[in-house]
Protein backbone atom coordinates (compact mmCIF):
# COMPACT_ATOMS: atom_id res chain seq x y z
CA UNK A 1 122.33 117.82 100.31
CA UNK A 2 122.56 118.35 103.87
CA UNK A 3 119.90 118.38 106.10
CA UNK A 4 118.74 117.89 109.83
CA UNK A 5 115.20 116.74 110.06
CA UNK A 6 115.26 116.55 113.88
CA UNK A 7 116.31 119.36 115.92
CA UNK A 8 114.97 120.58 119.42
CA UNK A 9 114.60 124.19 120.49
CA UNK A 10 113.87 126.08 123.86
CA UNK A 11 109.91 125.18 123.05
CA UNK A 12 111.08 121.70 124.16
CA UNK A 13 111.81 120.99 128.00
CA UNK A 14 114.62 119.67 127.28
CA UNK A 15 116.21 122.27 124.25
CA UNK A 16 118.25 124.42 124.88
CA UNK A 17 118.65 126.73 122.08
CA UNK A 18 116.67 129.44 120.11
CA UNK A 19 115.21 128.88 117.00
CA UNK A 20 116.86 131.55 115.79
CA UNK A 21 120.37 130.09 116.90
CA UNK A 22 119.88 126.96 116.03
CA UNK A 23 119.45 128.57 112.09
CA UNK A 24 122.38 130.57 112.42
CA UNK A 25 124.68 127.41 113.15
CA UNK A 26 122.99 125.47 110.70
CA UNK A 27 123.62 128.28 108.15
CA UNK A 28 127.52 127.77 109.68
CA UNK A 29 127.53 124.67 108.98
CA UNK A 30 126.32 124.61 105.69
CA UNK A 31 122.98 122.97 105.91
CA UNK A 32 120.57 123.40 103.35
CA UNK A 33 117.21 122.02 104.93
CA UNK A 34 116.21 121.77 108.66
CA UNK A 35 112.89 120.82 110.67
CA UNK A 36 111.92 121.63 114.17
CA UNK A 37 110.18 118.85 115.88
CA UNK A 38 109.96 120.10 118.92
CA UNK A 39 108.50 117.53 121.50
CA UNK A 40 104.82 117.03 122.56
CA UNK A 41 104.64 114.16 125.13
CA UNK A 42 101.33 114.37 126.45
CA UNK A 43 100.61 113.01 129.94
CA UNK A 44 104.36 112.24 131.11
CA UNK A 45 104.13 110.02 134.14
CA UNK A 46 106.75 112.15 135.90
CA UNK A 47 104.77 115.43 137.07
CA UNK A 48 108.41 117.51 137.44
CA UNK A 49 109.02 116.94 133.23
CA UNK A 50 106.16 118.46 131.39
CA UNK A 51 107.13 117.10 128.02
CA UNK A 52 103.24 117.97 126.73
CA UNK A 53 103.45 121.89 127.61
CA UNK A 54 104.22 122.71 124.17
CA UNK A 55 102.86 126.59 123.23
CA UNK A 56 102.29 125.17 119.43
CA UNK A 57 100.71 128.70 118.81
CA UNK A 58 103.75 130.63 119.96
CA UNK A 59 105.89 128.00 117.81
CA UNK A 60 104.83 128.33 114.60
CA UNK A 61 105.10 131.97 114.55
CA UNK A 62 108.24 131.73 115.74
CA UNK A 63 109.63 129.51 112.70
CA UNK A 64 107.85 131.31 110.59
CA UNK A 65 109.39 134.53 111.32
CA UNK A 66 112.71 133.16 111.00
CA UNK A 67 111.23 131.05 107.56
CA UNK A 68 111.02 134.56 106.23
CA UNK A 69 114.40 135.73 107.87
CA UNK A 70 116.48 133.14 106.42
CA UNK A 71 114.93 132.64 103.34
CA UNK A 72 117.33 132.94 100.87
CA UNK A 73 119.81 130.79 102.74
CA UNK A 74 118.14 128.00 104.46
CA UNK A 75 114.43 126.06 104.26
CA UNK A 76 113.32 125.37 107.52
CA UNK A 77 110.01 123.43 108.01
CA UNK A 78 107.38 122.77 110.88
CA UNK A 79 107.59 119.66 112.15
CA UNK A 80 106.67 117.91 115.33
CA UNK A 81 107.63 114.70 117.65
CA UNK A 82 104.78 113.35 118.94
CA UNK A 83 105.29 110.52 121.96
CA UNK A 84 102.57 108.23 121.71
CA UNK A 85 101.38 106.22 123.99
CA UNK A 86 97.99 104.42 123.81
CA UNK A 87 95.56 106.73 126.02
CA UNK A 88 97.09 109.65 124.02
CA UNK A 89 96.14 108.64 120.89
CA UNK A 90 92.78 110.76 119.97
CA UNK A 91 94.09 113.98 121.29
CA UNK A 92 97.68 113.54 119.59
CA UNK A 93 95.59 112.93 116.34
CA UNK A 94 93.36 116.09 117.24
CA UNK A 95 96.66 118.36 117.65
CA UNK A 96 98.39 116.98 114.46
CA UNK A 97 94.93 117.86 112.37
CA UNK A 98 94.64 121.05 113.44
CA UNK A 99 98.07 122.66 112.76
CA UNK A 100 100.04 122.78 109.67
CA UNK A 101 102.76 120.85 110.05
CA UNK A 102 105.09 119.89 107.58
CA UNK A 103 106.35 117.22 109.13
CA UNK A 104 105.40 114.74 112.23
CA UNK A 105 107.57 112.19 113.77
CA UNK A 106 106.17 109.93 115.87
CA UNK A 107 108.14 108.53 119.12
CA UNK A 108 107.65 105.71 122.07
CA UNK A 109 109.19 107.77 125.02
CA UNK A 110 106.99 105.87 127.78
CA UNK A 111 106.86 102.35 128.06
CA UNK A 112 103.81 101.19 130.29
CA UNK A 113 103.85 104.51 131.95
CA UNK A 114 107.05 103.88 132.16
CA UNK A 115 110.14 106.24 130.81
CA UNK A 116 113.31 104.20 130.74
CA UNK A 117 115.16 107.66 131.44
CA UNK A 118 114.42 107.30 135.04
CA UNK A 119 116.09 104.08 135.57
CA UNK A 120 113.33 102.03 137.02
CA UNK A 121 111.89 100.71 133.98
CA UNK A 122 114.94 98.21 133.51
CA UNK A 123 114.61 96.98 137.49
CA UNK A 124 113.54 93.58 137.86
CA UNK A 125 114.07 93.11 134.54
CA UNK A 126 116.66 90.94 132.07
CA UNK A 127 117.74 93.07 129.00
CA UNK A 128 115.75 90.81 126.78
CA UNK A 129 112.65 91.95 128.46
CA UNK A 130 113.20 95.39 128.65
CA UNK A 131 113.90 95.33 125.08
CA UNK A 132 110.74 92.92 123.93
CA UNK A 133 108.60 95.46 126.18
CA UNK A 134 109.77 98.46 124.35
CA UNK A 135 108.89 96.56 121.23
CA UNK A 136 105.97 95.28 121.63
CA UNK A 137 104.26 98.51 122.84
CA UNK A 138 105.71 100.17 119.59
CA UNK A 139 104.53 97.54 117.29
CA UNK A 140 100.81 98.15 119.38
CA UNK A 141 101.32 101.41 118.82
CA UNK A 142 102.20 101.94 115.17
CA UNK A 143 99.27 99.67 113.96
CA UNK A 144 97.08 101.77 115.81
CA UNK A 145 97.92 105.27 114.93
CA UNK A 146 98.91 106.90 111.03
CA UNK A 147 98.70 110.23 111.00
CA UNK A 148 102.97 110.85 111.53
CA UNK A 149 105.49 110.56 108.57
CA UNK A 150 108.55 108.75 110.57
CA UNK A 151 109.06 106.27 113.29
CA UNK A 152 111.99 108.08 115.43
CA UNK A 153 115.07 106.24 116.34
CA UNK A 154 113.90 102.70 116.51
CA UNK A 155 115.97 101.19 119.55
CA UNK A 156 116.04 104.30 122.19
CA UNK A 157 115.63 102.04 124.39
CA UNK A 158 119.39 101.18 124.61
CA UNK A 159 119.78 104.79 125.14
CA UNK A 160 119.41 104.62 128.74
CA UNK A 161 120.17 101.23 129.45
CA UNK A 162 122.35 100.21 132.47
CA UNK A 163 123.09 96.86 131.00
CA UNK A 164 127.06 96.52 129.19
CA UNK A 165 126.66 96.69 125.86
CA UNK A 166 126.54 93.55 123.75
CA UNK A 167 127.51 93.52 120.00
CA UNK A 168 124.82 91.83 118.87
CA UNK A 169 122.40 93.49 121.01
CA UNK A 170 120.46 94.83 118.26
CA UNK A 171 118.91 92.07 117.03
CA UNK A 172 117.34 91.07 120.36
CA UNK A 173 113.73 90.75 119.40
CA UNK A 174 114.68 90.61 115.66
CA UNK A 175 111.01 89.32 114.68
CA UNK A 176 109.54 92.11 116.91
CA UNK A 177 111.39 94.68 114.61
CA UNK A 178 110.83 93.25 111.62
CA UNK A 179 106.56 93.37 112.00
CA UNK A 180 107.25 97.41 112.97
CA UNK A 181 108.81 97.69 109.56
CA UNK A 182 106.62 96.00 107.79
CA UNK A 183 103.69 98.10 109.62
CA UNK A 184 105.38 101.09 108.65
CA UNK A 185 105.90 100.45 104.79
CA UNK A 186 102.22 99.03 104.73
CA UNK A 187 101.22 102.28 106.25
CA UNK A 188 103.39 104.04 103.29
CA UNK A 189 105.56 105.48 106.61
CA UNK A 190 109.33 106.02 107.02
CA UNK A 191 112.34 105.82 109.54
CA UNK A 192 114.41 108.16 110.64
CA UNK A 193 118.52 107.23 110.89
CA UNK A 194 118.81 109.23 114.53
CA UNK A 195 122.80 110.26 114.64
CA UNK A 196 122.45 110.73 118.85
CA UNK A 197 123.00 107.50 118.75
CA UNK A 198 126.19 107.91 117.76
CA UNK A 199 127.24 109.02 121.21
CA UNK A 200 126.09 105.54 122.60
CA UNK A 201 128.87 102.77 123.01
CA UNK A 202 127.89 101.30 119.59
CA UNK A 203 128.93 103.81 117.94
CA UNK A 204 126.03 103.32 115.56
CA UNK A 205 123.07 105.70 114.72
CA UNK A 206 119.44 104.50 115.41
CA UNK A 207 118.51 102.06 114.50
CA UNK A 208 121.97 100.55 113.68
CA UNK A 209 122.94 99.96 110.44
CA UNK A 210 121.86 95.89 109.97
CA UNK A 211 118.13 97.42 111.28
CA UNK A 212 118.03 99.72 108.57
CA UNK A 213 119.41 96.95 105.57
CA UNK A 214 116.41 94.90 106.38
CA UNK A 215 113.92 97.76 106.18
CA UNK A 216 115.73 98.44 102.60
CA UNK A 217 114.82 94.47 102.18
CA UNK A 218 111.81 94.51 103.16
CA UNK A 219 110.84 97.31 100.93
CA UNK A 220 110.93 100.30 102.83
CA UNK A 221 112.40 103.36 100.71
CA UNK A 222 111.57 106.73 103.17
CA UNK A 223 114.14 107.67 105.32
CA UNK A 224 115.20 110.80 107.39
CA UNK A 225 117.80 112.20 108.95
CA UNK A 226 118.02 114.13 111.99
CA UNK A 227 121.28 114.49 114.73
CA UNK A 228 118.03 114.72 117.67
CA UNK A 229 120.09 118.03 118.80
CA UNK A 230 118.85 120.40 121.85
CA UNK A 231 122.39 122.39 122.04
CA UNK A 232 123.64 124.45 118.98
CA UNK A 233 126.92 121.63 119.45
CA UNK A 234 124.91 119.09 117.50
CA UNK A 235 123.23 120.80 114.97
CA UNK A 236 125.90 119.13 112.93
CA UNK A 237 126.33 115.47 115.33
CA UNK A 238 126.85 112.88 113.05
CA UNK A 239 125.25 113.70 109.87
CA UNK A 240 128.32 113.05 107.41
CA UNK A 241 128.28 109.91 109.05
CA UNK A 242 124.59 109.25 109.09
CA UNK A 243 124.29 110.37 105.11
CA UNK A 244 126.99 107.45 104.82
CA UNK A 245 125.04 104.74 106.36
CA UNK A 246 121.87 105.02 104.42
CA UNK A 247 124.03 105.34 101.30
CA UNK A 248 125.80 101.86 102.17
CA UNK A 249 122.49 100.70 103.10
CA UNK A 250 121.38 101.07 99.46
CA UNK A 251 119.55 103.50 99.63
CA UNK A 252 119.50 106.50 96.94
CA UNK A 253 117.43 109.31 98.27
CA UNK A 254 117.25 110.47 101.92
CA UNK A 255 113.27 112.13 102.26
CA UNK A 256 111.85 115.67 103.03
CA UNK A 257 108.89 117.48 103.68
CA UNK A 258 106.28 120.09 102.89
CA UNK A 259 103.16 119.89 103.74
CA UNK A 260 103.13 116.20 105.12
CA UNK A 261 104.50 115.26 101.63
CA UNK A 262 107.36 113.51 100.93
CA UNK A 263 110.13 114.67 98.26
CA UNK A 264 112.84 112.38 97.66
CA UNK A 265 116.53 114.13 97.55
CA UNK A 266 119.46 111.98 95.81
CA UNK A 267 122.53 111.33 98.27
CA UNK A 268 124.74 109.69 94.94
């Protein structure tokens, strides 16, 4: 079955499609399933981004008027991506309890009131401690707060990194990683397999591949997939490819959900 369970619209900063278009070329491409998480980043350090100026009212009415248009060709759920970081944490809780989402990913955007998109975060700094940073605060992070469904693509930080890219990168604060997962499948949370990362010069989704073995070893069996898109080009980014790596991973099922609760689809 295919499905996109992260997708950004114009309610996002950064999207730049319509709801409403970004059903219409999921519909073209033959998706069966999508989610909006569009982003709620409350208190971004940088005044000129206003990542938290989500109209949640306005949003939900939105998908569910095109819920209802599309009905008898494509599910599309409510979700949400939360950014967390720890002076957020009560009013991101108070937002997620009040509206009826149907899905909530939670996200480390800002490191130390620092986002790594700006550049400065990795000045000063050797790639092993701009990694164990970004870690650390996440593990912090995900043993403090449980009300999302999915850790979002565990490794971002190598999104904007200027350092060259090193094969074995990914297992830089391998220990690090593996207390997140185990957090998470204590918690009864998933992962997401992020297909933007694709684009990056791994050429591996997030987290990579070996990442997502050891949460299947570790016992960790909810996983989504999402291509992260904010243009109608990638809807589709990666997904084939994505479905492909949790499949090799072991894994059976990819997850969905209504409600907060998770159904398990078969990828076999």
């Amino acid at each position: 079955m295919k499905i996109n369970y992260h997708m950004h619209s114009q309610y996002s900063i950064d999207g730049e499609m319509s709801i409403e278009e970004a059903c219409e070329k999921a519909i073209e491409l033959g998706l069966k399933e999508i989610a909006f998480t569009d982003h709620l980043d409350i208190d971004w350090p940088d005044p000129n981004y206003e990542f938290g100026a989500l109209d949640i009212e306005k949003y939900l009415i939105d998908i569910e008027k095109n819920r209802e248009r599309y009905k008898d060709c494509l599910k599309i759920k409510t979700g949400i991506e939360v950014g967390l970081q720890p002076h957020v944490l009560e009013e991101v809780e108070d937002i997620i309890v009040t509206y009826p989402f149907d899905f909530v990913i939670a996200s480390i955007h800002i490191i130390q009131r620092m986002d790594p998109y700006q550049g400065d975060y990795y000045k000063n700094r050797t790639k092993e401690e701009c990694y164990r940073l970004y870690y650390e605060e996440t593990l912090e992070l995900v043993k403090e707060f449980s009300n999302f469904d999915v850790l979002g693509h565990i490794g971002y930080i190598r999104r904007y990194s200027p350092f060259p890219y090193e094969q074995d990168e990914d297992l830089i604060c391998l220990s690090l990683i593996d207390e997140i997962l185990k957090v998470l499948i204590t918690k009864g949370k998933g992962i997401e397999v992020n297909t933007s990362g694709y684009k990056h010069a791994s050429k591996t989704p997030m987290p990579t591949p070996r990442i997502l073995a050891r949460y299947k070893d570790l016992g960790g069996t909810i996983i989504t997939l999402g291509s992260d898109a904010h243009t109608i080009d990638d809807v589709g980014f990666g997904l084939d490819l994505g479905c492909s790596v949790i499949r090799e991973s072991g894994f059976k099922h990819i997850t969905s959900y209504t409600e907060r609760k998770p159904e398990f689809i078969s990828i076999i």
